[in-house]
C-alpha atoms as a PDB file:
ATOM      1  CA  UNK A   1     -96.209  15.114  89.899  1.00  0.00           C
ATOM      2  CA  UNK A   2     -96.674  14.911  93.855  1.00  0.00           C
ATOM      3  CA  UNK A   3     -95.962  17.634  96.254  1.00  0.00           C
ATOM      4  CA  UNK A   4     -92.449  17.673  97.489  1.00  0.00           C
ATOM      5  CA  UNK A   5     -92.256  16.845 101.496  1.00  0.00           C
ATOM      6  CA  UNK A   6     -90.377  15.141 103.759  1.00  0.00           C
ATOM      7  CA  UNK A   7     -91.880  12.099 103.200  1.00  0.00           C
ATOM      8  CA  UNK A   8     -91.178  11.814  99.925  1.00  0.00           C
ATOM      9  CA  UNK A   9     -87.511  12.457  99.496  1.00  0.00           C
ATOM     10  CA  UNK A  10     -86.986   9.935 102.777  1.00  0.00           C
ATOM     11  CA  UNK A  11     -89.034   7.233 100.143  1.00  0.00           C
ATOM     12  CA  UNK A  12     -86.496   8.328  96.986  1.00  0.00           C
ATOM     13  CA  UNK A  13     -83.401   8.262  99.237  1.00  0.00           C
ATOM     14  CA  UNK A  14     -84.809   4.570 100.648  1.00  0.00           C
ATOM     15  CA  UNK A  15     -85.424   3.593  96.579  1.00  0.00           C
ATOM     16  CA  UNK A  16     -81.664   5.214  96.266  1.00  0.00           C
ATOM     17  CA  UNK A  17     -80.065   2.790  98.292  1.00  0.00           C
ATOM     18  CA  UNK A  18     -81.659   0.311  96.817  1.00  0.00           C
ATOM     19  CA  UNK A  19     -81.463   1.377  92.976  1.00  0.00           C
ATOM     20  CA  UNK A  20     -77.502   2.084  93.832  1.00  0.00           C
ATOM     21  CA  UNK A  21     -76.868  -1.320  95.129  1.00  0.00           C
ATOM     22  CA  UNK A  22     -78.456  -3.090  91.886  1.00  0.00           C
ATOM     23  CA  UNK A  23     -77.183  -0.278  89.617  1.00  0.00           C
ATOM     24  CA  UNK A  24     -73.178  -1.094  90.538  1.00  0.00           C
ATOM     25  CA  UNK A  25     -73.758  -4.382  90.923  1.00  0.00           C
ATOM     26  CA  UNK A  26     -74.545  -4.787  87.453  1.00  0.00           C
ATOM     27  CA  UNK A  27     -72.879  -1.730  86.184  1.00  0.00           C
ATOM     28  CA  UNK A  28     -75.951  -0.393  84.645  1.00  0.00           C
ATOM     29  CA  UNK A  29     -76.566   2.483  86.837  1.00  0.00           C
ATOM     30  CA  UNK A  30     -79.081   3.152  89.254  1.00  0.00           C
ATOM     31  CA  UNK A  31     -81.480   5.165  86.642  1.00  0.00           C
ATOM     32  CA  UNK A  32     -82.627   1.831  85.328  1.00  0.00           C
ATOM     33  CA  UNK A  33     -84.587   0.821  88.256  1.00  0.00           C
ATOM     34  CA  UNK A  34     -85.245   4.697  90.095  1.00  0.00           C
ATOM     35  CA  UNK A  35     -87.032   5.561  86.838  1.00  0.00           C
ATOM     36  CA  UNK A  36     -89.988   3.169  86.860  1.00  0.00           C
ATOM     37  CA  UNK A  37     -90.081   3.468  90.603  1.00  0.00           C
ATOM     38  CA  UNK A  38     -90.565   7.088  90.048  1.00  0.00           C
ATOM     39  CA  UNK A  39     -92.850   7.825  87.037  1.00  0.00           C
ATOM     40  CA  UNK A  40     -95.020   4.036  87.816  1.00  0.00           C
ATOM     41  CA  UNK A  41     -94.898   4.289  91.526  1.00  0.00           C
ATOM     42  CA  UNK A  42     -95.786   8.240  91.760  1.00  0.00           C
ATOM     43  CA  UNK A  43     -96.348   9.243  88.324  1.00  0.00           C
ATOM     44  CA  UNK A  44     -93.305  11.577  87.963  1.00  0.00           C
ATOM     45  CA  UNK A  45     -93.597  12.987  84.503  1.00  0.00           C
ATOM     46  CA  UNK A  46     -90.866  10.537  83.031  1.00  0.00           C
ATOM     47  CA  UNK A  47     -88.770  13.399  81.860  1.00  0.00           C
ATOM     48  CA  UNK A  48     -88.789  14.572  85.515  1.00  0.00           C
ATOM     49  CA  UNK A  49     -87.924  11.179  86.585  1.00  0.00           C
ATOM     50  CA  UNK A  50     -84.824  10.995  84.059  1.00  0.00           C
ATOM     51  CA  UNK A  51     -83.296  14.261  85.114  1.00  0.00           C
ATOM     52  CA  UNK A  52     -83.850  12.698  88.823  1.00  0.00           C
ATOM     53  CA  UNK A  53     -82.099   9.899  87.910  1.00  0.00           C
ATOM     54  CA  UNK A  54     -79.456  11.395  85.621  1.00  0.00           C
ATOM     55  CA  UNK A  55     -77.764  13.274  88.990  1.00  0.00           C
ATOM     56  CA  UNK A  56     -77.648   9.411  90.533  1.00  0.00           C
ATOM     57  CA  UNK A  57     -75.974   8.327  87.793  1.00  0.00           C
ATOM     58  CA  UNK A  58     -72.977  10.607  88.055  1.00  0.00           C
ATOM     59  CA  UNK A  59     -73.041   9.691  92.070  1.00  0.00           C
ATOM     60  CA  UNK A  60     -73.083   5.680  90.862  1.00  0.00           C
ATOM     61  CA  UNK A  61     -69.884   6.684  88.718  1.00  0.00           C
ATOM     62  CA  UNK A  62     -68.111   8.477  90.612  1.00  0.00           C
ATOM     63  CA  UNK A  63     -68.920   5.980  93.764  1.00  0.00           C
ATOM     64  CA  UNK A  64     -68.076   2.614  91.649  1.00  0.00           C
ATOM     65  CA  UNK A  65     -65.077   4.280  89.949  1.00  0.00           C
ATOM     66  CA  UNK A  66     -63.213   5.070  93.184  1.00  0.00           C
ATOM     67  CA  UNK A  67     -64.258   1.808  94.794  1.00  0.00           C
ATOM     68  CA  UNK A  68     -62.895  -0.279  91.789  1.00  0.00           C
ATOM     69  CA  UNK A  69     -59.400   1.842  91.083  1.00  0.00           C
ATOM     70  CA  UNK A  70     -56.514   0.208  91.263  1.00  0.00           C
ATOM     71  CA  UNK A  71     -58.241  -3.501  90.944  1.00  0.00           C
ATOM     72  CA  UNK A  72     -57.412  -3.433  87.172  1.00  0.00           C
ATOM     73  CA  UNK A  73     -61.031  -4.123  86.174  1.00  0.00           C
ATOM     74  CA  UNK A  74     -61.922  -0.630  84.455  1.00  0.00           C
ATOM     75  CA  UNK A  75     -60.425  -0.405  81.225  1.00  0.00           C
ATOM     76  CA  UNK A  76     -59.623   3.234  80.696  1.00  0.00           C
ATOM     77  CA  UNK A  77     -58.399   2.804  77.197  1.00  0.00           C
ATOM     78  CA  UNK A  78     -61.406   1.109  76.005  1.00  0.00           C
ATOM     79  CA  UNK A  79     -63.174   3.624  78.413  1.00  0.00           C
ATOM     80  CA  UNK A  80     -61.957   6.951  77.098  1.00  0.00           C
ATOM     81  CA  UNK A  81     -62.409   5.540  73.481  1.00  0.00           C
ATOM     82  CA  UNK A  82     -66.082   4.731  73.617  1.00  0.00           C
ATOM     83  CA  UNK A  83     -66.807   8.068  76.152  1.00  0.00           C
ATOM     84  CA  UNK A  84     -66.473   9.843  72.903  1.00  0.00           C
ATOM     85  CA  UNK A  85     -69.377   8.290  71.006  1.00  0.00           C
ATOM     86  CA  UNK A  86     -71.256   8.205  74.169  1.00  0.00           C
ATOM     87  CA  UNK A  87     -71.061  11.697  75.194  1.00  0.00           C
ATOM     88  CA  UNK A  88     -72.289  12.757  71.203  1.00  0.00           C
ATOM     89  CA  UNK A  89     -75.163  10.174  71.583  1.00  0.00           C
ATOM     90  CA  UNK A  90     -75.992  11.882  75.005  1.00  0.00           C
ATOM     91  CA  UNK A  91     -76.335  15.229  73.534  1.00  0.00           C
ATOM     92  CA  UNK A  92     -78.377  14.367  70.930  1.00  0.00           C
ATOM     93  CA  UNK A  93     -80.818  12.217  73.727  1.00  0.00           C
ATOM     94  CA  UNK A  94     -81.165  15.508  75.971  1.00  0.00           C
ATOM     95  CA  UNK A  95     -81.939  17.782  73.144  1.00  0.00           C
ATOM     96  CA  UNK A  96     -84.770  15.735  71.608  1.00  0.00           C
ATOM     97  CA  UNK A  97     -86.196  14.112  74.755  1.00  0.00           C
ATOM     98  CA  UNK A  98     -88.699  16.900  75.282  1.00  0.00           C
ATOM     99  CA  UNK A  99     -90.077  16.693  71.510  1.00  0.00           C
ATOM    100  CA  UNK A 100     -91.530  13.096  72.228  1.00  0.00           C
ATOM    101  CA  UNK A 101     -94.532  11.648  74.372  1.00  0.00           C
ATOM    102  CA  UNK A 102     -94.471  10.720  77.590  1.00  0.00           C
ATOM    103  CA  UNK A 103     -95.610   7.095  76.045  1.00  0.00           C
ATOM    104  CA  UNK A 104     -93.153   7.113  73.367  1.00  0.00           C
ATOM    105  CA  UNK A 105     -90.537   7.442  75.593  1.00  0.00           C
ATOM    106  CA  UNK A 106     -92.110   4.969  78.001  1.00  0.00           C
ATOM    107  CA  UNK A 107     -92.012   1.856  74.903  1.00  0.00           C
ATOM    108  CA  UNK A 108     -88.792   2.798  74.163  1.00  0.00           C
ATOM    109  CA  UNK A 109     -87.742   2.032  77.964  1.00  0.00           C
ATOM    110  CA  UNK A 110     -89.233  -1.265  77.975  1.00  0.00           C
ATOM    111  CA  UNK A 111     -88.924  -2.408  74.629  1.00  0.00           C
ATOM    112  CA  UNK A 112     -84.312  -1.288  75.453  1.00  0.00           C
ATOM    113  CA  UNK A 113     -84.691  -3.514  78.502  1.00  0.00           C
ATOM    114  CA  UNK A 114     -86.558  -6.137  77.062  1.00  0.00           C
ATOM    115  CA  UNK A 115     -83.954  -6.685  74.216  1.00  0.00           C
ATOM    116  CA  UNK A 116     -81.011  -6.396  76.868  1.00  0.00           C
ATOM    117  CA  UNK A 117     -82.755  -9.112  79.142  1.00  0.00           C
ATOM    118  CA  UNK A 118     -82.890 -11.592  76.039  1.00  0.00           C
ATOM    119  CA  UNK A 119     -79.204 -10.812  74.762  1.00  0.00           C
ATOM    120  CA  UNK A 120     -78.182 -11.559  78.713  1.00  0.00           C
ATOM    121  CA  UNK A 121     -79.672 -14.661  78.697  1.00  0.00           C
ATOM    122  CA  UNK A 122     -78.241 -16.007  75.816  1.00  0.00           C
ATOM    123  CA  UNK A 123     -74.626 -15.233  77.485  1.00  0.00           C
ATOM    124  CA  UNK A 124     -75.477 -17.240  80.838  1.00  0.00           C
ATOM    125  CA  UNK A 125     -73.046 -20.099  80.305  1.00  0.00           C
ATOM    126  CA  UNK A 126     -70.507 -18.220  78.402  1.00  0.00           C
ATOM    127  CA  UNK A 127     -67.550 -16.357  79.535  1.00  0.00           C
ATOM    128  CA  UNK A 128     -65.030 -14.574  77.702  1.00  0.00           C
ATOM    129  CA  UNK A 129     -61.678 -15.870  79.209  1.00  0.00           C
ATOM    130  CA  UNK A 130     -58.458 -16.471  77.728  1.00  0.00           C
ATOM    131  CA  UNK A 131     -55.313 -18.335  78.401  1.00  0.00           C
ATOM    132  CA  UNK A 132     -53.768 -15.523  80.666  1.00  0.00           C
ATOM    133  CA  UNK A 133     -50.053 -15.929  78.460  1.00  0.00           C
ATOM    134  CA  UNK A 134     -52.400 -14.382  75.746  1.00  0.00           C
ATOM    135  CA  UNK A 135     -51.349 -11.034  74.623  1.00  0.00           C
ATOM    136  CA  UNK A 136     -54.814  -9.309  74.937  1.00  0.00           C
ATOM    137  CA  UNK A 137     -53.752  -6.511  72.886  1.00  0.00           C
ATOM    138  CA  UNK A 138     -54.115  -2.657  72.719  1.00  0.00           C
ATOM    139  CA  UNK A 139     -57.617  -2.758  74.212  1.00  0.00           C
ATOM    140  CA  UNK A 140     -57.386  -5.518  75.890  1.00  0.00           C
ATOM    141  CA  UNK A 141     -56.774  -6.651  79.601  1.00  0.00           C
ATOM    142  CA  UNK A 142     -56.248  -8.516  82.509  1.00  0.00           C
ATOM    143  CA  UNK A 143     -57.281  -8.573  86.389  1.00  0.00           C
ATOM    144  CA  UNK A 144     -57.455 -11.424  88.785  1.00  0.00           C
ATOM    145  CA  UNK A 145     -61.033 -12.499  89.514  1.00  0.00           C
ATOM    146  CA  UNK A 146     -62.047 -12.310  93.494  1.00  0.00           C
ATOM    147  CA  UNK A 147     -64.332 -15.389  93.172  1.00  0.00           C
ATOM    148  CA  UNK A 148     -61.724 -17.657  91.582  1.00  0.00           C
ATOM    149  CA  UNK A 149     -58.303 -15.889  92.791  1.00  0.00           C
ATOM    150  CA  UNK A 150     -56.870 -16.425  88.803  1.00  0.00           C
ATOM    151  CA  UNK A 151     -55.908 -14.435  86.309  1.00  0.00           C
ATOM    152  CA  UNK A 152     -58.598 -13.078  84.048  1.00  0.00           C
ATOM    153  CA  UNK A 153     -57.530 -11.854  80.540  1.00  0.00           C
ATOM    154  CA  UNK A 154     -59.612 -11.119  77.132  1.00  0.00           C
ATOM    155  CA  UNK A 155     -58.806  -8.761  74.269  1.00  0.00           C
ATOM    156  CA  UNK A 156     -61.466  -6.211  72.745  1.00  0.00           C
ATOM    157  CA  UNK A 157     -63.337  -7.844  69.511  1.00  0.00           C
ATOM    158  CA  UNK A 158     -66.101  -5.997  66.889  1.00  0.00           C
ATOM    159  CA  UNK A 159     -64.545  -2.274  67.959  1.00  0.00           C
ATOM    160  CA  UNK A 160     -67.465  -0.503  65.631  1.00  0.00           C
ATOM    161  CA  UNK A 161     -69.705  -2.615  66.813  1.00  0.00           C
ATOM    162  CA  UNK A 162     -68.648  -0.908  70.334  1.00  0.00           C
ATOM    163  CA  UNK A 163     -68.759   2.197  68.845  1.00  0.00           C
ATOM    164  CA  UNK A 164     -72.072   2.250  67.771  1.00  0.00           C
ATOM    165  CA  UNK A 165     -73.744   0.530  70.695  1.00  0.00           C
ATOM    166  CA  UNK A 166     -71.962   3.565  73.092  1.00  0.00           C
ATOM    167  CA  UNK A 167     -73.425   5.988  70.379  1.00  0.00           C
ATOM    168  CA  UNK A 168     -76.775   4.658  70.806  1.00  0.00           C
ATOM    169  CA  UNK A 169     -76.504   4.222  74.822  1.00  0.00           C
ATOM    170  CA  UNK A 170     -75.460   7.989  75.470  1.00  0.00           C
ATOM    171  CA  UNK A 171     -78.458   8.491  73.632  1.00  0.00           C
ATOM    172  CA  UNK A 172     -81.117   6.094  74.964  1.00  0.00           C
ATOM    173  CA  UNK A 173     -79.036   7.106  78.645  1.00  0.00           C
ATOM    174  CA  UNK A 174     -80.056  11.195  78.068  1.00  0.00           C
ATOM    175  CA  UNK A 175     -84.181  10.389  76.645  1.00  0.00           C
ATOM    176  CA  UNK A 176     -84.985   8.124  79.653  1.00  0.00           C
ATOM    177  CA  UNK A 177     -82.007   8.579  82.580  1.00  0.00           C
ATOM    178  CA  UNK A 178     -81.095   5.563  82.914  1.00  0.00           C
ATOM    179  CA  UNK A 179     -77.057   5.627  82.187  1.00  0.00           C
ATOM    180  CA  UNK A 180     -75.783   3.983  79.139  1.00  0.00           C
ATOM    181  CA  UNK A 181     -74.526   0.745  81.067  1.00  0.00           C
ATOM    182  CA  UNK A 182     -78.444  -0.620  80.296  1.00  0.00           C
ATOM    183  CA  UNK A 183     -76.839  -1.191  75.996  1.00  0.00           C
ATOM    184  CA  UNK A 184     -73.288  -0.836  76.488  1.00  0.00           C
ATOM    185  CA  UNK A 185     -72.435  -3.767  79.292  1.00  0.00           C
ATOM    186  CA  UNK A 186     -74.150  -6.862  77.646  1.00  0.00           C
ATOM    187  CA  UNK A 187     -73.196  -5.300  74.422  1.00  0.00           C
ATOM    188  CA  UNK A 188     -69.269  -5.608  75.393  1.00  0.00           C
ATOM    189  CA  UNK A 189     -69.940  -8.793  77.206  1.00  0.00           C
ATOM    190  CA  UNK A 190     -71.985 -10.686  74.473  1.00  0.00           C
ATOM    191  CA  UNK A 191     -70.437  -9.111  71.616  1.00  0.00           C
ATOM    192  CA  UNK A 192     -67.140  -7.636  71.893  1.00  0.00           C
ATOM    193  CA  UNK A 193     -65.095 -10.513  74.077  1.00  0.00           C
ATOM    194  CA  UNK A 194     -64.815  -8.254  77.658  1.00  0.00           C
ATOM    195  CA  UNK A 195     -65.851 -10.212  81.107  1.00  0.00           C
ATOM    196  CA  UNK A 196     -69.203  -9.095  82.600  1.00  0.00           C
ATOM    197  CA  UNK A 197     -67.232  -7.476  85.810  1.00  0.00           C
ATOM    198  CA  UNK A 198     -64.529  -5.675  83.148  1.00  0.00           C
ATOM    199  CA  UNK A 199     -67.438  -4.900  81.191  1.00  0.00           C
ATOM    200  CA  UNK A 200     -69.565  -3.327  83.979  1.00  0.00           C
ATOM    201  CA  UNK A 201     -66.745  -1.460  85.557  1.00  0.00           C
ATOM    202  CA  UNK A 202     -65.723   0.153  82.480  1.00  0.00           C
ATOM    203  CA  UNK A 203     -68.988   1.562  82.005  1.00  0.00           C
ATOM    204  CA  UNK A 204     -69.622   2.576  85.756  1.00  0.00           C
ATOM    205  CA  UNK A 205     -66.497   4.343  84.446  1.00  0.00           C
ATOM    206  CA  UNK A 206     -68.050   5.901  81.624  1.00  0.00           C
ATOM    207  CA  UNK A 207     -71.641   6.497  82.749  1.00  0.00           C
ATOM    208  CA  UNK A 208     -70.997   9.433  84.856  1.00  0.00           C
ATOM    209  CA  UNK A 209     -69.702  11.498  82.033  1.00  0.00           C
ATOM    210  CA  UNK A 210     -72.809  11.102  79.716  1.00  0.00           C
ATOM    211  CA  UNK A 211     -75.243  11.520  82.554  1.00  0.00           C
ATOM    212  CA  UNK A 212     -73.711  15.000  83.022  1.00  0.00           C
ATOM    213  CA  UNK A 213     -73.641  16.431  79.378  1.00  0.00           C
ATOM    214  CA  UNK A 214     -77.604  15.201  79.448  1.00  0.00           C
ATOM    215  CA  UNK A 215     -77.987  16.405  83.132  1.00  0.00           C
ATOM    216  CA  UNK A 216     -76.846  19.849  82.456  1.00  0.00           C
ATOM    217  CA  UNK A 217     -79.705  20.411  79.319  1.00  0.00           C
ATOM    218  CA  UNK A 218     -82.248  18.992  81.588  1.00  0.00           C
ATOM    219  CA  UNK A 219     -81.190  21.330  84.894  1.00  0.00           C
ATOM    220  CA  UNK A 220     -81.296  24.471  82.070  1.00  0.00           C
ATOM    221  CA  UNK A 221     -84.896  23.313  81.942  1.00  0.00           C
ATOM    222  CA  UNK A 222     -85.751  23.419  85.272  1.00  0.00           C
ATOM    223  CA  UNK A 223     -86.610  19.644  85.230  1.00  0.00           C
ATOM    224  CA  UNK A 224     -84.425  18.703  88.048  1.00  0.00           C
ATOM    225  CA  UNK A 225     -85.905  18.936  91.290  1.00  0.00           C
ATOM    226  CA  UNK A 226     -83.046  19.871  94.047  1.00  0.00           C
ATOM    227  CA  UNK A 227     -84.498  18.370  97.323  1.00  0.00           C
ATOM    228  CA  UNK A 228     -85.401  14.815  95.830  1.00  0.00           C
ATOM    229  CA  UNK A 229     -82.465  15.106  93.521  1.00  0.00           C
ATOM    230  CA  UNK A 230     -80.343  15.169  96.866  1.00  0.00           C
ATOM    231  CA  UNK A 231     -81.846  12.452  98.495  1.00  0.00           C
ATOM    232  CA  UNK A 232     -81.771  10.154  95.518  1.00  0.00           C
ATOM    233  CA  UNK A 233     -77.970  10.877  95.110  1.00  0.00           C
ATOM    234  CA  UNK A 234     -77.455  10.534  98.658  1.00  0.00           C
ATOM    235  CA  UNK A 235     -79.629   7.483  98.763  1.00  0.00           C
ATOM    236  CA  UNK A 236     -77.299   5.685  95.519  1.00  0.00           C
ATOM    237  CA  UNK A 237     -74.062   6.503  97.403  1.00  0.00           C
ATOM    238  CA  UNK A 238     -74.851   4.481  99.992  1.00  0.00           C
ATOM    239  CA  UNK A 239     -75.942   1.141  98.167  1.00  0.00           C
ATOM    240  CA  UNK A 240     -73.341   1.692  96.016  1.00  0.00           C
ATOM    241  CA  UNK A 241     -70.674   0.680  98.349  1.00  0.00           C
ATOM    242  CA  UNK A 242     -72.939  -2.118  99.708  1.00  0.00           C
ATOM    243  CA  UNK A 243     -73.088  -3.232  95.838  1.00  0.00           C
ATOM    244  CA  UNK A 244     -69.694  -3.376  94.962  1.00  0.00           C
ATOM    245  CA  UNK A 245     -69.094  -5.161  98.166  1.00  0.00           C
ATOM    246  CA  UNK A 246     -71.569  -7.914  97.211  1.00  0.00           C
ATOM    247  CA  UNK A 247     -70.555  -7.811  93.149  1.00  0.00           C
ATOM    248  CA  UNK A 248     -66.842  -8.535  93.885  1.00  0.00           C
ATOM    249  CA  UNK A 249     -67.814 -12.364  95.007  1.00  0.00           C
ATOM    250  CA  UNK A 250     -71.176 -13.208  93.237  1.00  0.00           C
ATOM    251  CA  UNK A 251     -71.093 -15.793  90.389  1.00  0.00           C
ATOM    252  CA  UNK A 252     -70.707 -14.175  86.895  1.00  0.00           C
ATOM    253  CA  UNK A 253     -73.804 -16.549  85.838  1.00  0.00           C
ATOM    254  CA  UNK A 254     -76.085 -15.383  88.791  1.00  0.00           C
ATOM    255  CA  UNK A 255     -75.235 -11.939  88.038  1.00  0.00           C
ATOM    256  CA  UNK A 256     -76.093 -12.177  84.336  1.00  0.00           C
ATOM    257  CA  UNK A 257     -79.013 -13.762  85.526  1.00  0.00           C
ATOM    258  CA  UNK A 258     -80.440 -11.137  88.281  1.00  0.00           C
ATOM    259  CA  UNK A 259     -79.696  -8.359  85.326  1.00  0.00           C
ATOM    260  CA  UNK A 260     -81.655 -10.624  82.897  1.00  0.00           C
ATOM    261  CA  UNK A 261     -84.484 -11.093  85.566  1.00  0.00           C
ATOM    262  CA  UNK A 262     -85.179  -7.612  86.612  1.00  0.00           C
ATOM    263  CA  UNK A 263     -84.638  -6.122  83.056  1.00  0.00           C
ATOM    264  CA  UNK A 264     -88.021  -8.034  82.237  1.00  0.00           C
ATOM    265  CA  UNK A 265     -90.001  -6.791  84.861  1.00  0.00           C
ATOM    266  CA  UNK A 266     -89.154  -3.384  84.235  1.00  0.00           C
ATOM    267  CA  UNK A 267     -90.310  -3.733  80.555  1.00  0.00           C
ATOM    268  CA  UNK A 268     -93.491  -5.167  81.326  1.00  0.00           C
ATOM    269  CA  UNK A 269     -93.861  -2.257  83.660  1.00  0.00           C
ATOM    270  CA  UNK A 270     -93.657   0.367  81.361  1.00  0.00           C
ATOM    271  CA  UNK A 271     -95.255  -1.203  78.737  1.00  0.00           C
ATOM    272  CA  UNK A 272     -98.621  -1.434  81.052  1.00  0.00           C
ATOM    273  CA  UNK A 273     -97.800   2.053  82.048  1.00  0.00           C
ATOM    274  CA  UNK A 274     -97.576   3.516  78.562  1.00  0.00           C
ATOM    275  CA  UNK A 275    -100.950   1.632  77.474  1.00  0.00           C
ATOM    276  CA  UNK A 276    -102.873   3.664  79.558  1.00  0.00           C
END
């Protein structure tokens, strides 16, 4: 791990604003693109670069959360449901990250994003949209889309199928810090009938609660390192707001697309990393 200075934390806040600006964008967290940039880029030890990244993940939440109340996009039903499976797969990650390699944990990144990447661009042309007289149930819901100016709605399909995927993203979120929006938004998109913006603000939603169950075990540690920890947050705050700015007019397809594109770079980062 480098020497803390100035310098440094001025770099992590810059890689902040951008990792927050992708990260609510897609509704995937910042974590997913701070964490190569930290352990590839100046060979953070990638448990040191998680618990880094887990404190921007609570800033994303709380950041996208407040930005999208009131828009009808977050689904707090579905939200609070899933939080509960999340938050027991999140304990589980941040108890058992320290008994595997630093290479272990660095194939399990890439090969996470590589099988998100595919399952996003199988959804390109899709869209889960129904006639907005539908009822769209218990779990369900509605909003009115910002590119279009109509009347979104979609109901909730393949609940345990939900369940599971938030089980296993609390856990993959804790191991590697990179927020459980990485499994659980193009699982709800592709798989359980929710809208890629519903979809991503629900788990913006949800994110910030895992990342602090898993935050706290790694700050008991003493794998959180305060100064850069500050700038990062301070750093994803910032392109947060530019994010959600951009997010509320982009196409759905080029958004699927940008997650699809940068989710396979990342992988083949880490894989080259973790072969050395």
């Amino acid at each position: 791990m480098p020497p803390v200075t100035a310098t440094l934390a001025l770099i992590i806040f810059a890689a902040g604003i951008v990792a927050g600006a992708l990260g609510a964008l897609l509704g995937l967290g910042g974590g997913i693109f701070l964490v190569p940039f930290l352990n590839l880029g100046f060979n953070f030890p990638i448990t040191t670069a998680a618990a880094i990244s887990l404190t921007t993940v609570i800033a994303t939440s709380s950041s996208v959360s407040a930005g999208r109340a009131g828009k009808q996009l977050i689904n707090i039903r579905l939200g609070m449901l899933l939080e509960v499976a999340t938050a027991a797969g999140g304990l589980a990650g941040g108890l058992t990250a320290q008994m595997l390699a630093q290479s272990t944990l660095q194939r399990l990144f890439g090969v996470t994003a590589m099988v998100v990447a595919v399952i996003m661009f199988t959804r390109i042309q899709r869209r889960n949209v129904l006639d907005p007289s539908v009822d769209p149930g218990l779990l369900g819901g509605q909003y009115v889309e910002q590119e279009s100016g109509g009347l979104v709605t979609y109901r909730v399909k393949r609940l345990p199928v939900a369940i599971i995927a938030s089980f296993f993203a609390g856990n993959v979120s804790s191991l590697l810090g990179i927020g459980g929006g990485i499994i659980k938004v193009p699982v709800l998109n592709a798989w359980c009938g929710v809208p890629l913006r519903a979809a991503a603000a629900t788990s913006a939603f949800m994110i910030g609660v895992t990342a602090t169950v898993s935050a706290v075990i790694y700050y008991g540690r003493g794998e959180i390192v305060p100064v850069l920890a500050a700038a990062a947050v301070l750093g994803v705050q910032l392109g947060s707001w530019g994010g959600m700015r951009v997010g509320q007019r982009a196409s759905a397809k080029w958004l699927k697309i940008l997650m699809a594109a940068v989710l396979v770079i990342v992988s083949g980062l880490m894989f080259v990393r973790a072969a050395r």
